[in-house]
C-alpha atoms as a PDB file:
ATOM      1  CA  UNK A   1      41.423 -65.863  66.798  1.00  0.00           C
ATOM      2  CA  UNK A   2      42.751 -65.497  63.789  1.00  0.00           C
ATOM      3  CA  UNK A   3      41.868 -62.458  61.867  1.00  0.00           C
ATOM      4  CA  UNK A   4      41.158 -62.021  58.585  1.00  0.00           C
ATOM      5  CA  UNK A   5      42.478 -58.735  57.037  1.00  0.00           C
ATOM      6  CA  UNK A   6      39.808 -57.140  54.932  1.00  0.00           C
ATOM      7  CA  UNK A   7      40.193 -56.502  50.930  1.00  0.00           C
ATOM      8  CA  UNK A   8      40.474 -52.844  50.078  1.00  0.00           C
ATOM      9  CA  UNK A   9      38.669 -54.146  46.968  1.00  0.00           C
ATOM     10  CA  UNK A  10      35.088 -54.183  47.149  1.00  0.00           C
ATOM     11  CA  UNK A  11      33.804 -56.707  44.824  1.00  0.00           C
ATOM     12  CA  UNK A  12      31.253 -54.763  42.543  1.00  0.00           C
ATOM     13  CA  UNK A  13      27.841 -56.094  42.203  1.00  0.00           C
ATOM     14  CA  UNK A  14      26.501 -53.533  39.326  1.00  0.00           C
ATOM     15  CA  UNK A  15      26.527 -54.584  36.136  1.00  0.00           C
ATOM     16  CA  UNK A  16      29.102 -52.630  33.794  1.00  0.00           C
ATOM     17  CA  UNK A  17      27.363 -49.627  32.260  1.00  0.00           C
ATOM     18  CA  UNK A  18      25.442 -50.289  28.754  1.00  0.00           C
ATOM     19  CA  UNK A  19      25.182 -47.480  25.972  1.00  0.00           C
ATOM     20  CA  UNK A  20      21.645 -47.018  25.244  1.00  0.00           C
ATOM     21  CA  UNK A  21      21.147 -46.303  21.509  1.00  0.00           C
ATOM     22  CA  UNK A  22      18.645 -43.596  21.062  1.00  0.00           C
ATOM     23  CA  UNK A  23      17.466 -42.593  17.453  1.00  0.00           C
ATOM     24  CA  UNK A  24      17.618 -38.815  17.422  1.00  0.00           C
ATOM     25  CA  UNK A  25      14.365 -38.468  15.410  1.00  0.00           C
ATOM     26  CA  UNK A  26      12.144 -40.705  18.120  1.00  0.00           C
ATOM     27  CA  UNK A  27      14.021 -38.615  20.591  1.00  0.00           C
ATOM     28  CA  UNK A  28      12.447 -35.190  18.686  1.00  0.00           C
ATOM     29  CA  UNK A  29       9.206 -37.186  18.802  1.00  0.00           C
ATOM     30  CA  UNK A  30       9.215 -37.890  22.261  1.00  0.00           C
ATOM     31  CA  UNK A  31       9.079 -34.204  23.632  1.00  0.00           C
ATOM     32  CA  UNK A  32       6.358 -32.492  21.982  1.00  0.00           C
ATOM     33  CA  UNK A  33       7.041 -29.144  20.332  1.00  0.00           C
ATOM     34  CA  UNK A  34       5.370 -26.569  20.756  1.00  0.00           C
ATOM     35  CA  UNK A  35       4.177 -24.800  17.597  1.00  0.00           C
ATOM     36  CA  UNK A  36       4.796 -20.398  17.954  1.00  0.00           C
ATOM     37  CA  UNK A  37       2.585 -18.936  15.335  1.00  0.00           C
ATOM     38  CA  UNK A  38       3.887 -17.762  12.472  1.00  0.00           C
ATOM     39  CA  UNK A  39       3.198 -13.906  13.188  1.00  0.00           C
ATOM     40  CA  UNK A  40       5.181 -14.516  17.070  1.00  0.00           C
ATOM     41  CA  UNK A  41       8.424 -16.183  14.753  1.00  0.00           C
ATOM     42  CA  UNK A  42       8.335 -12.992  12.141  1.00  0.00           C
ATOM     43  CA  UNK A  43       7.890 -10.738  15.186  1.00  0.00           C
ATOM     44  CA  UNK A  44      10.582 -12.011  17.472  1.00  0.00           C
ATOM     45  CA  UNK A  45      12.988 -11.691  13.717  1.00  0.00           C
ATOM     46  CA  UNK A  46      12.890  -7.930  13.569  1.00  0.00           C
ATOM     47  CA  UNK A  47      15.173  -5.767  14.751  1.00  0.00           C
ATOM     48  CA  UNK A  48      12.947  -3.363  17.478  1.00  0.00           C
ATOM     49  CA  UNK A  49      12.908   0.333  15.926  1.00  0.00           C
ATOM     50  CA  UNK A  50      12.328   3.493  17.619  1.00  0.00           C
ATOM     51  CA  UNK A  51       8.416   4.205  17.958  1.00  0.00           C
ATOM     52  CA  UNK A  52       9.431   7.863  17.704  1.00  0.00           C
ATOM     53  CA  UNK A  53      11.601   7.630  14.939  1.00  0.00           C
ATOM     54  CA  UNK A  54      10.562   8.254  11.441  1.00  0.00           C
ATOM     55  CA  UNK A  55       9.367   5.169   8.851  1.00  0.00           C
ATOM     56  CA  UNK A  56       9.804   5.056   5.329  1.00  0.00           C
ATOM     57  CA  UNK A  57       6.831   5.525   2.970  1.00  0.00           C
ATOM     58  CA  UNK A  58       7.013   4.253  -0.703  1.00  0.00           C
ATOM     59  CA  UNK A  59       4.312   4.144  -3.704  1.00  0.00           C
ATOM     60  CA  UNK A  60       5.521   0.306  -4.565  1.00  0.00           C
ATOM     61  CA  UNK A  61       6.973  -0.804  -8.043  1.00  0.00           C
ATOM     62  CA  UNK A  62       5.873   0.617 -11.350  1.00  0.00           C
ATOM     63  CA  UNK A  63       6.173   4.220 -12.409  1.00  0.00           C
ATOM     64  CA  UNK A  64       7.006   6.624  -9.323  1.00  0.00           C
ATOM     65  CA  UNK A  65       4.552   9.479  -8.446  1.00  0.00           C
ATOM     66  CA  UNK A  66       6.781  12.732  -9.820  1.00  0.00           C
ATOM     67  CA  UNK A  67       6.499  10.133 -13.480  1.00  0.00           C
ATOM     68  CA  UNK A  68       2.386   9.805 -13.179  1.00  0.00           C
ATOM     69  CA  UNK A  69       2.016  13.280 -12.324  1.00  0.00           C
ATOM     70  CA  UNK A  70       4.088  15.022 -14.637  1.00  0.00           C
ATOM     71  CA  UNK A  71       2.162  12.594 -17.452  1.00  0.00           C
ATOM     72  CA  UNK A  72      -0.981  13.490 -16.375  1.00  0.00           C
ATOM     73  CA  UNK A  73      -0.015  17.520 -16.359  1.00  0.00           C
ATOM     74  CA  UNK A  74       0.947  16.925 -20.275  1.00  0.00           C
ATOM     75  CA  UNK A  75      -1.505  14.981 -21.138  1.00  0.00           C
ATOM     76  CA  UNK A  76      -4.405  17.087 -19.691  1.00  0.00           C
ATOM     77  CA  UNK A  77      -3.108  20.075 -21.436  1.00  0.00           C
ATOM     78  CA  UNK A  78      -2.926  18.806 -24.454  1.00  0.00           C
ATOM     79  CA  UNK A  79      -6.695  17.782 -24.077  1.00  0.00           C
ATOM     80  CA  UNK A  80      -5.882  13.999 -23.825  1.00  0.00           C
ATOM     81  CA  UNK A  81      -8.138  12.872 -20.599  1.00  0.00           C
ATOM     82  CA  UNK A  82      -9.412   9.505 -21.332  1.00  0.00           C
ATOM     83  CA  UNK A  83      -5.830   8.777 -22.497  1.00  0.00           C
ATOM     84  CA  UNK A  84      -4.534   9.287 -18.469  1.00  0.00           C
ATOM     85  CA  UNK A  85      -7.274   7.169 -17.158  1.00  0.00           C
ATOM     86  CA  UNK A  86      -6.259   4.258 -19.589  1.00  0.00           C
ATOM     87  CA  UNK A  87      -2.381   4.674 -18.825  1.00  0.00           C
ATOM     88  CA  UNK A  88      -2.353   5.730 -15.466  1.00  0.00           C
ATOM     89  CA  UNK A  89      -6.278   4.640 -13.022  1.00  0.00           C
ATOM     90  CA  UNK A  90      -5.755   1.259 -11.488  1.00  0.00           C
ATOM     91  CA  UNK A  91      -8.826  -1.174 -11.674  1.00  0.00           C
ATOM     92  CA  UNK A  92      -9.732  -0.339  -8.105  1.00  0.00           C
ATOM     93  CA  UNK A  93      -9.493   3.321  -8.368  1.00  0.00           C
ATOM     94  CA  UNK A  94     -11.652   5.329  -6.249  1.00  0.00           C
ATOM     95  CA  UNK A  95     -12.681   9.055  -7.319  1.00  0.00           C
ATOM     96  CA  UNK A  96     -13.623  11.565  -4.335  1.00  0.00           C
ATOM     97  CA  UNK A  97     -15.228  14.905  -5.295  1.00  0.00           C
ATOM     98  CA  UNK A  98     -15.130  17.570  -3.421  1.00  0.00           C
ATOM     99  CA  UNK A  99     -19.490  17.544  -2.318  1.00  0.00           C
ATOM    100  CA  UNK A 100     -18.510  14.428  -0.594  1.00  0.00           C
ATOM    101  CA  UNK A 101     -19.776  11.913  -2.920  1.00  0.00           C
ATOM    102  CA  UNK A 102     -17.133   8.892  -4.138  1.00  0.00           C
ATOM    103  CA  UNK A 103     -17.244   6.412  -6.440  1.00  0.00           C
ATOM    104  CA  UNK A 104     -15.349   2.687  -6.143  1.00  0.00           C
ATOM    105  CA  UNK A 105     -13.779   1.060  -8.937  1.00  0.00           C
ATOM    106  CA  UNK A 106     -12.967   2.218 -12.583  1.00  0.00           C
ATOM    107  CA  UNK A 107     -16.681   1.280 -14.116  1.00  0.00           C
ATOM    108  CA  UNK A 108     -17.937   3.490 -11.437  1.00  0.00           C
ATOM    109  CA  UNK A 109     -15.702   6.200 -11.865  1.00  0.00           C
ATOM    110  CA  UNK A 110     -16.262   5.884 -15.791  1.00  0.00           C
ATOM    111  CA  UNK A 111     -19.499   6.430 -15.616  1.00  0.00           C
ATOM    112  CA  UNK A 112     -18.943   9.794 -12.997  1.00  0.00           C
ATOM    113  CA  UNK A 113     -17.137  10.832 -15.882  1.00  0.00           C
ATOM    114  CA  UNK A 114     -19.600  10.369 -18.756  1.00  0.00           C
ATOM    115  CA  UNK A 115     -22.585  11.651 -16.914  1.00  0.00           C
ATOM    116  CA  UNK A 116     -20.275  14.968 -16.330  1.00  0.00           C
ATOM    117  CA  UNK A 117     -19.285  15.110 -20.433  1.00  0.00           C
ATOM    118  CA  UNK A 118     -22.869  14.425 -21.075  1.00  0.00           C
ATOM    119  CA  UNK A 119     -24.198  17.671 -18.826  1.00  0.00           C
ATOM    120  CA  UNK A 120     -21.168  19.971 -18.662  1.00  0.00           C
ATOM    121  CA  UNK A 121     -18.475  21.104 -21.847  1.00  0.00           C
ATOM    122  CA  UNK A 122     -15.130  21.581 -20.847  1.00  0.00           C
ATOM    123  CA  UNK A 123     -14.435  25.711 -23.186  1.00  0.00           C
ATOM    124  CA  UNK A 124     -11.031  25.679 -21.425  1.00  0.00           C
ATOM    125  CA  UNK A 125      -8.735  23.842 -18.724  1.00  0.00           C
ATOM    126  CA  UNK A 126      -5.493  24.051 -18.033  1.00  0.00           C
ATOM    127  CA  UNK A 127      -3.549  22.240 -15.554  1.00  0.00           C
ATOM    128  CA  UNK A 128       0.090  22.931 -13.151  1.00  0.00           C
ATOM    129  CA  UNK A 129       1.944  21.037 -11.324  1.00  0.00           C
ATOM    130  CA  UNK A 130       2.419  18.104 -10.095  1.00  0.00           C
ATOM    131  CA  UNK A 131       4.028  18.704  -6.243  1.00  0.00           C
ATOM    132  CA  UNK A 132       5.046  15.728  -5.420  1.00  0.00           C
ATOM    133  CA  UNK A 133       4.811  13.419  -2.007  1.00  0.00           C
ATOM    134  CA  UNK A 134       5.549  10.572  -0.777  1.00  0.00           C
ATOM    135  CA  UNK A 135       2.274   8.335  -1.332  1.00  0.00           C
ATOM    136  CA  UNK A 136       1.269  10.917  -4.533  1.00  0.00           C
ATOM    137  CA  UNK A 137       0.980  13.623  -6.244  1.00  0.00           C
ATOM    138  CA  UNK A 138      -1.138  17.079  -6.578  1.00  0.00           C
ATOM    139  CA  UNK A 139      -2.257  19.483  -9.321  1.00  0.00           C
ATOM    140  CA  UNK A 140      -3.990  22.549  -9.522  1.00  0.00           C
ATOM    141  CA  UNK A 141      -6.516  22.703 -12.521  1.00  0.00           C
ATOM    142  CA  UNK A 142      -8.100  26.232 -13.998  1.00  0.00           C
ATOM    143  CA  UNK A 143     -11.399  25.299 -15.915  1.00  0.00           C
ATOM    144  CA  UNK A 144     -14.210  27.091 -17.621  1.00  0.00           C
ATOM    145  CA  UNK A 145     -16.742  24.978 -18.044  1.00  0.00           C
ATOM    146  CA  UNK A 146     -20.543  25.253 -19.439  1.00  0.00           C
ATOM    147  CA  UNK A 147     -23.553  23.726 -18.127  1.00  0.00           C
ATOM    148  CA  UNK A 148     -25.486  21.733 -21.555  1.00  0.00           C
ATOM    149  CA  UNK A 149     -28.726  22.701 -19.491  1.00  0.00           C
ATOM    150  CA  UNK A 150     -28.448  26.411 -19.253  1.00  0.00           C
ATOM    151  CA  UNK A 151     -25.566  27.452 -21.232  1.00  0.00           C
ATOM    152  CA  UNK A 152     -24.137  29.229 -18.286  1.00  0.00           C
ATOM    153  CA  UNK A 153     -20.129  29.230 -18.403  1.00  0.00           C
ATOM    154  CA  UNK A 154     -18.327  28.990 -14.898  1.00  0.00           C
ATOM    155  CA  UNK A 155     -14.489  29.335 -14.126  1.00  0.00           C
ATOM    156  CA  UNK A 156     -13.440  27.640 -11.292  1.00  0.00           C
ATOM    157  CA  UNK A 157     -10.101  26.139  -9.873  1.00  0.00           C
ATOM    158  CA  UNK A 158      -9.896  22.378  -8.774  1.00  0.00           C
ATOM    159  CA  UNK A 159      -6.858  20.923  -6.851  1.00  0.00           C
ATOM    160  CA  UNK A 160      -6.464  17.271  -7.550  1.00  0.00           C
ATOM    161  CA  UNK A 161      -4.516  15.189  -4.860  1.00  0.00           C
ATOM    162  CA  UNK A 162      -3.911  11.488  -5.987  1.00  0.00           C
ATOM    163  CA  UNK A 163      -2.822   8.426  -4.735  1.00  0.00           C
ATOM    164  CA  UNK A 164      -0.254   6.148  -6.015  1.00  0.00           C
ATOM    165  CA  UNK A 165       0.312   2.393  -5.426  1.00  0.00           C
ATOM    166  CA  UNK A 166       2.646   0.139  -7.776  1.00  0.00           C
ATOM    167  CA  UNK A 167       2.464   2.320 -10.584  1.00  0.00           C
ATOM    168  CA  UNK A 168      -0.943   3.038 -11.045  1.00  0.00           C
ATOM    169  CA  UNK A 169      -3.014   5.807  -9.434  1.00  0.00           C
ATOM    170  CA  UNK A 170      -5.420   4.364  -7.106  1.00  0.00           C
ATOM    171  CA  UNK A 171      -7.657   7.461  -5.390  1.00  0.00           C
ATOM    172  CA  UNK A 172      -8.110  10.570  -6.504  1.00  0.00           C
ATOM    173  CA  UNK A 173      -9.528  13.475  -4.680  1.00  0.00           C
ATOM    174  CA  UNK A 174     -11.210  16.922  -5.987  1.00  0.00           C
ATOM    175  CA  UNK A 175     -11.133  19.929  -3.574  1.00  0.00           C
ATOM    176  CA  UNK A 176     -12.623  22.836  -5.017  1.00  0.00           C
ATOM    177  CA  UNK A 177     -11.582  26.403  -4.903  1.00  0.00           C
ATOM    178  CA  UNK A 178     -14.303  29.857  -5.317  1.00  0.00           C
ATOM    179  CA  UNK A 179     -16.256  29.296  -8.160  1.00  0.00           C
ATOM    180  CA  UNK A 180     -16.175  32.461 -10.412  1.00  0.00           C
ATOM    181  CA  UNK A 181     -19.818  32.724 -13.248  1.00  0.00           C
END
């Protein structure tokens, strides 16, 4: 028998491999995304910061609180009060006084103010300060007023404290001393 010697070389019956063309944006298509919210993106951006550690505070853009405050000081001695709420009371100021009444936005708050003037005369007033934060300002005022009604004078003391956002003074709150008749 006559043997037949065997080819080392197999005879290869796949086809030669074929680049496949793929178009990168139907490849994009092709797996879904998923969408992260928007607040999961911004939060996964920041740097992680010390829950223990301190934050900084600011009053915004505009004039800084030590600027309002020392204004208002001036201007309030030299008798000149509906001149600070025009420069310095934001539209959405809120006024606190001290019997735990408040009143929201600067129509309300004008209107506090002329229903005082209209049963109270300011004799005297003088004002210090202001001491200065970091979100505001507060000054001590030393009145003698007069009640229309009665005629009877009282001196008192009044500590402002006031809140300042982007220039503009945004709360203010009266906490009053002893009254003195």
């Amino acid at each position: 028998m006559a043997s037949r010697k065997k080819s080392t070389r197999r005879a290869s019956r796949s086809r030669p491999a074929v680049k496949k063309k793929t178009n990168k944006k139907s490849a994009r298509k092709a797996t879904p995304k998923r969408k992260v919210p928007a607040k999961k993106r911004r939060a996964a951006v920041k740097p992680t910061r010390d829950p223990l550690a301190p934050r900084d505070v600011a009053t915004g853009a505009g004039a800084s609180a030590r600027e309002i405050g020392s204004s208002l000081v001036e201007m309030f001695n030299r008798g000149q009060l509906r001149e600070v709420e025009e420069m310095w009371w934001s539209p959405r100021i809120t006024s606190i006084e001290g019997m735990g009444q408040a009143w929201d936005g600067r129509a309300a708050v004008e209107g506090k103010n002329a229903w005082w003037a209209q049963t109270n005369r300011m004799v005297s007033g003088s004002a210090e300060g202001p001491y200065v934060g970091a979100t505001g300002f507060s000054v001590k005022f030393h009145l003698e007023v007069e009640d229309k009604n009665t005629g009877q004078r009282t001196i008192m003391d009044e500590i402002g404290v006031y809140t300042v956002e982007d220039g503009k003074i945004v709360q203010e709150e009266f906490m009053y001393g002893p009254a003195a008749t």
